[in-house]
Protein backbone atom coordinates (compact mmCIF):
# COMPACT_ATOMS: atom_id res chain seq x y z
CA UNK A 1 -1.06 -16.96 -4.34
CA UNK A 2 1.05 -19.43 -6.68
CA UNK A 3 -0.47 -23.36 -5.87
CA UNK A 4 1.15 -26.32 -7.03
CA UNK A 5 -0.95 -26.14 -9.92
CA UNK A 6 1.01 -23.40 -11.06
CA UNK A 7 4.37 -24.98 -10.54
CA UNK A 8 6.68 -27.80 -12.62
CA UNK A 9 9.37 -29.32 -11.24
CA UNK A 10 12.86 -29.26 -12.62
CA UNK A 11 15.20 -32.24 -11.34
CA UNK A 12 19.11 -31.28 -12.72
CA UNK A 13 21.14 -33.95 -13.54
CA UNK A 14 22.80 -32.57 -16.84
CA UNK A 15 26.15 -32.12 -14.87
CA UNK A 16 29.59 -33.65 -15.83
CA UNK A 17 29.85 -35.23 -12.66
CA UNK A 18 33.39 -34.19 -12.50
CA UNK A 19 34.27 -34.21 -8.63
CA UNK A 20 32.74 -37.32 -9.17
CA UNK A 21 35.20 -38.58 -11.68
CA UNK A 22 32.87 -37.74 -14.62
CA UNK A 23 29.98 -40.56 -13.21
CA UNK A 24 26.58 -39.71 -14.15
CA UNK A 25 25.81 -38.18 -11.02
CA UNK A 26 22.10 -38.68 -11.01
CA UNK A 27 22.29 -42.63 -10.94
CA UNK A 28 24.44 -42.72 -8.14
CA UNK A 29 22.83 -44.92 -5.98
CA UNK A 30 21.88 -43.24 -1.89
CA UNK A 31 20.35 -46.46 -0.33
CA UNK A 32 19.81 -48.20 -3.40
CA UNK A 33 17.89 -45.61 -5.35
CA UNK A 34 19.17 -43.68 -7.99
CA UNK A 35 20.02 -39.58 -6.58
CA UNK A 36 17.93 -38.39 -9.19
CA UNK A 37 14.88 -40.61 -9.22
CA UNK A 38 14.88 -39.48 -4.78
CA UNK A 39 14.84 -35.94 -6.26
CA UNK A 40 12.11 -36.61 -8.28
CA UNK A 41 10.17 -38.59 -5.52
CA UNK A 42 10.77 -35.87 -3.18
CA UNK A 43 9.31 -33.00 -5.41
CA UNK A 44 5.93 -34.91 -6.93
CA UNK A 45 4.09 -34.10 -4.20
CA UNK A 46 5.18 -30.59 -4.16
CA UNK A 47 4.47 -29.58 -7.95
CA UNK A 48 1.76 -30.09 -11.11
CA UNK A 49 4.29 -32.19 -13.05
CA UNK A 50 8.17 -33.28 -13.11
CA UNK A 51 11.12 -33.01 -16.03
CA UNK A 52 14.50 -34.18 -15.57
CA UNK A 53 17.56 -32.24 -17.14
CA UNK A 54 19.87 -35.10 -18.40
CA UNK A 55 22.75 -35.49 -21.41
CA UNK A 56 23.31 -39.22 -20.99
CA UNK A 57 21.72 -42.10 -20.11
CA UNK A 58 18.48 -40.76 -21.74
CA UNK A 59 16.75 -44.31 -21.39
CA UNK A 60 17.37 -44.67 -18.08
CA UNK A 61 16.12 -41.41 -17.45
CA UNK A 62 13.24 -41.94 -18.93
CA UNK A 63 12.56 -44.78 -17.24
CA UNK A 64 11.88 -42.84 -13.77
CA UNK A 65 8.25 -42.22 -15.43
CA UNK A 66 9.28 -37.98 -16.30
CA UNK A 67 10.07 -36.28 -19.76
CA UNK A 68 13.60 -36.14 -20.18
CA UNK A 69 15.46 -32.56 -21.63
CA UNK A 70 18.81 -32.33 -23.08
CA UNK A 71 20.35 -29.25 -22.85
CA UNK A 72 20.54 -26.88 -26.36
CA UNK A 73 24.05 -25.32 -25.50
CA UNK A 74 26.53 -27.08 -26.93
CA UNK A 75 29.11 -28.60 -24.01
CA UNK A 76 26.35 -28.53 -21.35
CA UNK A 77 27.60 -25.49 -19.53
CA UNK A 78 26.31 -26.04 -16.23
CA UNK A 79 22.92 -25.58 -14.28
CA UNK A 80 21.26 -22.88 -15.91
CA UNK A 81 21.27 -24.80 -19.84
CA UNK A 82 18.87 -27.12 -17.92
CA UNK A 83 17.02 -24.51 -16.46
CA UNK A 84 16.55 -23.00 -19.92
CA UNK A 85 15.21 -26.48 -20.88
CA UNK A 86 12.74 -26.42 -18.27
CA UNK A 87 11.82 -23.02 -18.80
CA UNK A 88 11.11 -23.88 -22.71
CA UNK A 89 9.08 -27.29 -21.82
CA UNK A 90 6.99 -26.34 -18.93
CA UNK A 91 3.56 -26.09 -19.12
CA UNK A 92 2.78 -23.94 -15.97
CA UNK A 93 3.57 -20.12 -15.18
CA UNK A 94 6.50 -21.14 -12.92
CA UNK A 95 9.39 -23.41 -12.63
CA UNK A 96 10.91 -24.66 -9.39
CA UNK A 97 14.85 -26.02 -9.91
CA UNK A 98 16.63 -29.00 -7.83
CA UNK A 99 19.96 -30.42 -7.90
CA UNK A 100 20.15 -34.12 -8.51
CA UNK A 101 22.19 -34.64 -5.50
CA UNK A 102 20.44 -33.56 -2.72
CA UNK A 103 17.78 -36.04 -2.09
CA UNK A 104 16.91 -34.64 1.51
CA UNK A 105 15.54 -31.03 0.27
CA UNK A 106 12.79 -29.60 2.46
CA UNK A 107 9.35 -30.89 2.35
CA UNK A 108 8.09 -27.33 2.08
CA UNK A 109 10.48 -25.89 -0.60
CA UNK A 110 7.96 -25.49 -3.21
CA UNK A 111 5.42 -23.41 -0.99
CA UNK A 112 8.35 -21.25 0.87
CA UNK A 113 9.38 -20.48 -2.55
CA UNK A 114 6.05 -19.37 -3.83
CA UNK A 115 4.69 -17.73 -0.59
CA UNK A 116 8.07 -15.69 -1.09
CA UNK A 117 7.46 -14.78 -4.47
CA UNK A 118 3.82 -13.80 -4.05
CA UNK A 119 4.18 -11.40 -1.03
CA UNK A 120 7.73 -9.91 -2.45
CA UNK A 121 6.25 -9.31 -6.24
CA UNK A 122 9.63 -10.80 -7.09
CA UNK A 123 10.23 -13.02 -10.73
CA UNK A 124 12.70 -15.29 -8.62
CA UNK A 125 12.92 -16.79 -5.57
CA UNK A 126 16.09 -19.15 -4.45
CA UNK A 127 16.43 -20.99 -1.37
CA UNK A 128 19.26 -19.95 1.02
CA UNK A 129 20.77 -21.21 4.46
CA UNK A 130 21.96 -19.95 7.51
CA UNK A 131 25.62 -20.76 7.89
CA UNK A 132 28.45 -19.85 10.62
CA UNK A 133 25.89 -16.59 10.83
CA UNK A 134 26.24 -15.92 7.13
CA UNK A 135 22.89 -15.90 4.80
CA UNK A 136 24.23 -18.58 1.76
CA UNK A 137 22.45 -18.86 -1.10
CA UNK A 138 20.82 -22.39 -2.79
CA UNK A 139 21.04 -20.38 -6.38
CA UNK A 140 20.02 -24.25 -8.07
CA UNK A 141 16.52 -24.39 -5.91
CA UNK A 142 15.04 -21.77 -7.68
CA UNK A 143 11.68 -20.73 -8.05
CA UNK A 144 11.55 -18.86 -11.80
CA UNK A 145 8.53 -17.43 -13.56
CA UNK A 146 8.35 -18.99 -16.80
CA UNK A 147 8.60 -15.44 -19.14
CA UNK A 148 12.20 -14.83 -18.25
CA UNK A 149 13.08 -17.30 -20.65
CA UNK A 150 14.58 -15.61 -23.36
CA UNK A 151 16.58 -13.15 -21.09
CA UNK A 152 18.43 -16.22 -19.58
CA UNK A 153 19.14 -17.38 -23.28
CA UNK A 154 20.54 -14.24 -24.09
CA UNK A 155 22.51 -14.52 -20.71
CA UNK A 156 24.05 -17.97 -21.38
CA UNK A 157 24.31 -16.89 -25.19
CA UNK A 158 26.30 -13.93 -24.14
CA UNK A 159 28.50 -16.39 -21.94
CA UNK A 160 26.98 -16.57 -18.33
CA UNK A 161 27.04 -19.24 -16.22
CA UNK A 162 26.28 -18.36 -12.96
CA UNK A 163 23.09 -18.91 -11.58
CA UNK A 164 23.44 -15.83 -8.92
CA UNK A 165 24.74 -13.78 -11.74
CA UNK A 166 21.54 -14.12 -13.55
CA UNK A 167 19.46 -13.75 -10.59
CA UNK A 168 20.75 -10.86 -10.01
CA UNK A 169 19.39 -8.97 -13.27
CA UNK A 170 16.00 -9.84 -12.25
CA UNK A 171 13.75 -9.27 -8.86
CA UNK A 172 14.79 -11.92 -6.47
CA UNK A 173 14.05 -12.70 -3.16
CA UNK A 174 16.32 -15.17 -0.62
CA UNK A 175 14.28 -17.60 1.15
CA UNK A 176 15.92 -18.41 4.48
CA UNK A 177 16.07 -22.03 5.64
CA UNK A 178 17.13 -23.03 8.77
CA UNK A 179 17.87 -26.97 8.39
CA UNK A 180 21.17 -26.63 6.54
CA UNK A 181 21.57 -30.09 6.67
CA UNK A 182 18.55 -30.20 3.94
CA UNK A 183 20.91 -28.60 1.62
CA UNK A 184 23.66 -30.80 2.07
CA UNK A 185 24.64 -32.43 -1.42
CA UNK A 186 26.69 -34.90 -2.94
CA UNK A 187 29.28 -33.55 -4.88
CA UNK A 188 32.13 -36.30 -4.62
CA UNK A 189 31.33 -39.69 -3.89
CA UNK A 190 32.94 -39.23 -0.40
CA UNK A 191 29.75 -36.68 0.44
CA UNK A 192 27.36 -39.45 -1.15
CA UNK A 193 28.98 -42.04 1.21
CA UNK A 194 28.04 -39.52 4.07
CA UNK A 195 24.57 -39.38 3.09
CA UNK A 196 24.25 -42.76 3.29
C-alpha cells in the first residue's frame, strides 16, 4: 500500500490566469488567504512534503514555507509543465497534483488516490465526479508515479497539452467522488466570489 510517506504534493499555480484577466491566480485572496497557500494547507496533512508550481511572484511563493518550481517549457503551456517540475523535484515514488484554485478538495484525496492505484496496479490515478449522471474527470488531481517522467517530457516536447491525453498512454484508473462541490474551482473571479 502507498502511505503518505510515499507521496509529495504538487500545488499548480503556474497558470496565466487568463479568465481571470491574467491575475496571478494563486494569490487571489478566498477569505483573506491566498488560493494557493489554502491548497497547500489543505494537502500537508495528506503528503511527506509540498512544492508549488509558480512563474511569477517567486518571493511570495516562497514565502508560504514550500520550494518553489518554474516550469522548463518555454511559454508555460499549461498544467502538465508543472507536473513535469514536480515529477523532476520530488523526492518520493509518487506525486499527487492540485489546482491552485480549489481550496475545498477532499480531505481524503491523497489516500482514495493511492488505495486506487495499489489495488488497480495502475501508474495513474485522477480524481473524477459524478455529474448530471456522467463520470467527469479531475485530470489536474492526479496521483502519478514518479518514473513516467521522461514519457510526459517527450509528450509535451512532442506538443501535448492535455492532461487526459497523457493519461491515457499510461494505466489509469478514475477515482469516483461523490461531493462535486469539492471540485468546484475558481476560474474567473466571479467563481472565487462564489466561494467566498
Amino acid at each position: 500500500m502507498i502511505g503518505r510517506a510515499d507521496i509529495t504534493g504538487l500545488v499548480l499555480a503556474g497558470g496565466r490566469g487568463q479568465r481571470m484577466g491574467g491575475v496571478d491566480k494563486g494569490l487571489q485572496l478566498l477569505r483573506g488567504t491566498p488560493l494557493a497557500l489554502v491548497a497547500l494547507e489543505r494537502l500537508r496533512p495528506q503528503v511527506a512534503g509540498l512544492m508549488v508550481s509558480a512563474n511569477r511572484h517567486l518571493d511570495t511563493y516562497r514565502g508560504f514555507g514550500a520550494p518553489v518550481l518554474m516550469d522548463e517549457a518555454p511559454d508555460h503551456p499549461g498544467p502538465l509543465a508543472g507536473m513535469l517540475a514536480g515529477l523532476r523535484h520530488a523526492s518520493t515514488a509518487w506525486l499527487l497534483t492540485v489546482p491552485c484554485d480549489t481550496p475545498a478538495f477532499p480531505p481524503d484525496l491523497a489516500d482514495r488516490l493511492a488505495r486506487a492505484v495499489t489495488e488497480q496496479g495502475a501508474d495513474v490515478a485522477m480524481a473524477a465526479t459524478l455529474e448530471a449522471g456522467r463520470v467527469q474527470p479531475q485530470p489536474v488531481f492526479c496521483l502519478v508515479r514518479r518514473t513516467l517522467e521522461a514519457d510526459l517530457a517527450a509528450f509535451i516536447a512532442e506538443g501535448g497539452a492535455s492532461p487526459r491525453a497523457w493519461a491515457a498512454r499510461h494505466r489509469t484508473t478514475l477515482v469516483p467522488f461523490d461531493d462535486a462541490g469539492a471540485f468546484a474551482n475558481a476560474n474567473t473571479l466571479a467563481d472565487l466570489q462564489r466561494l467566498q
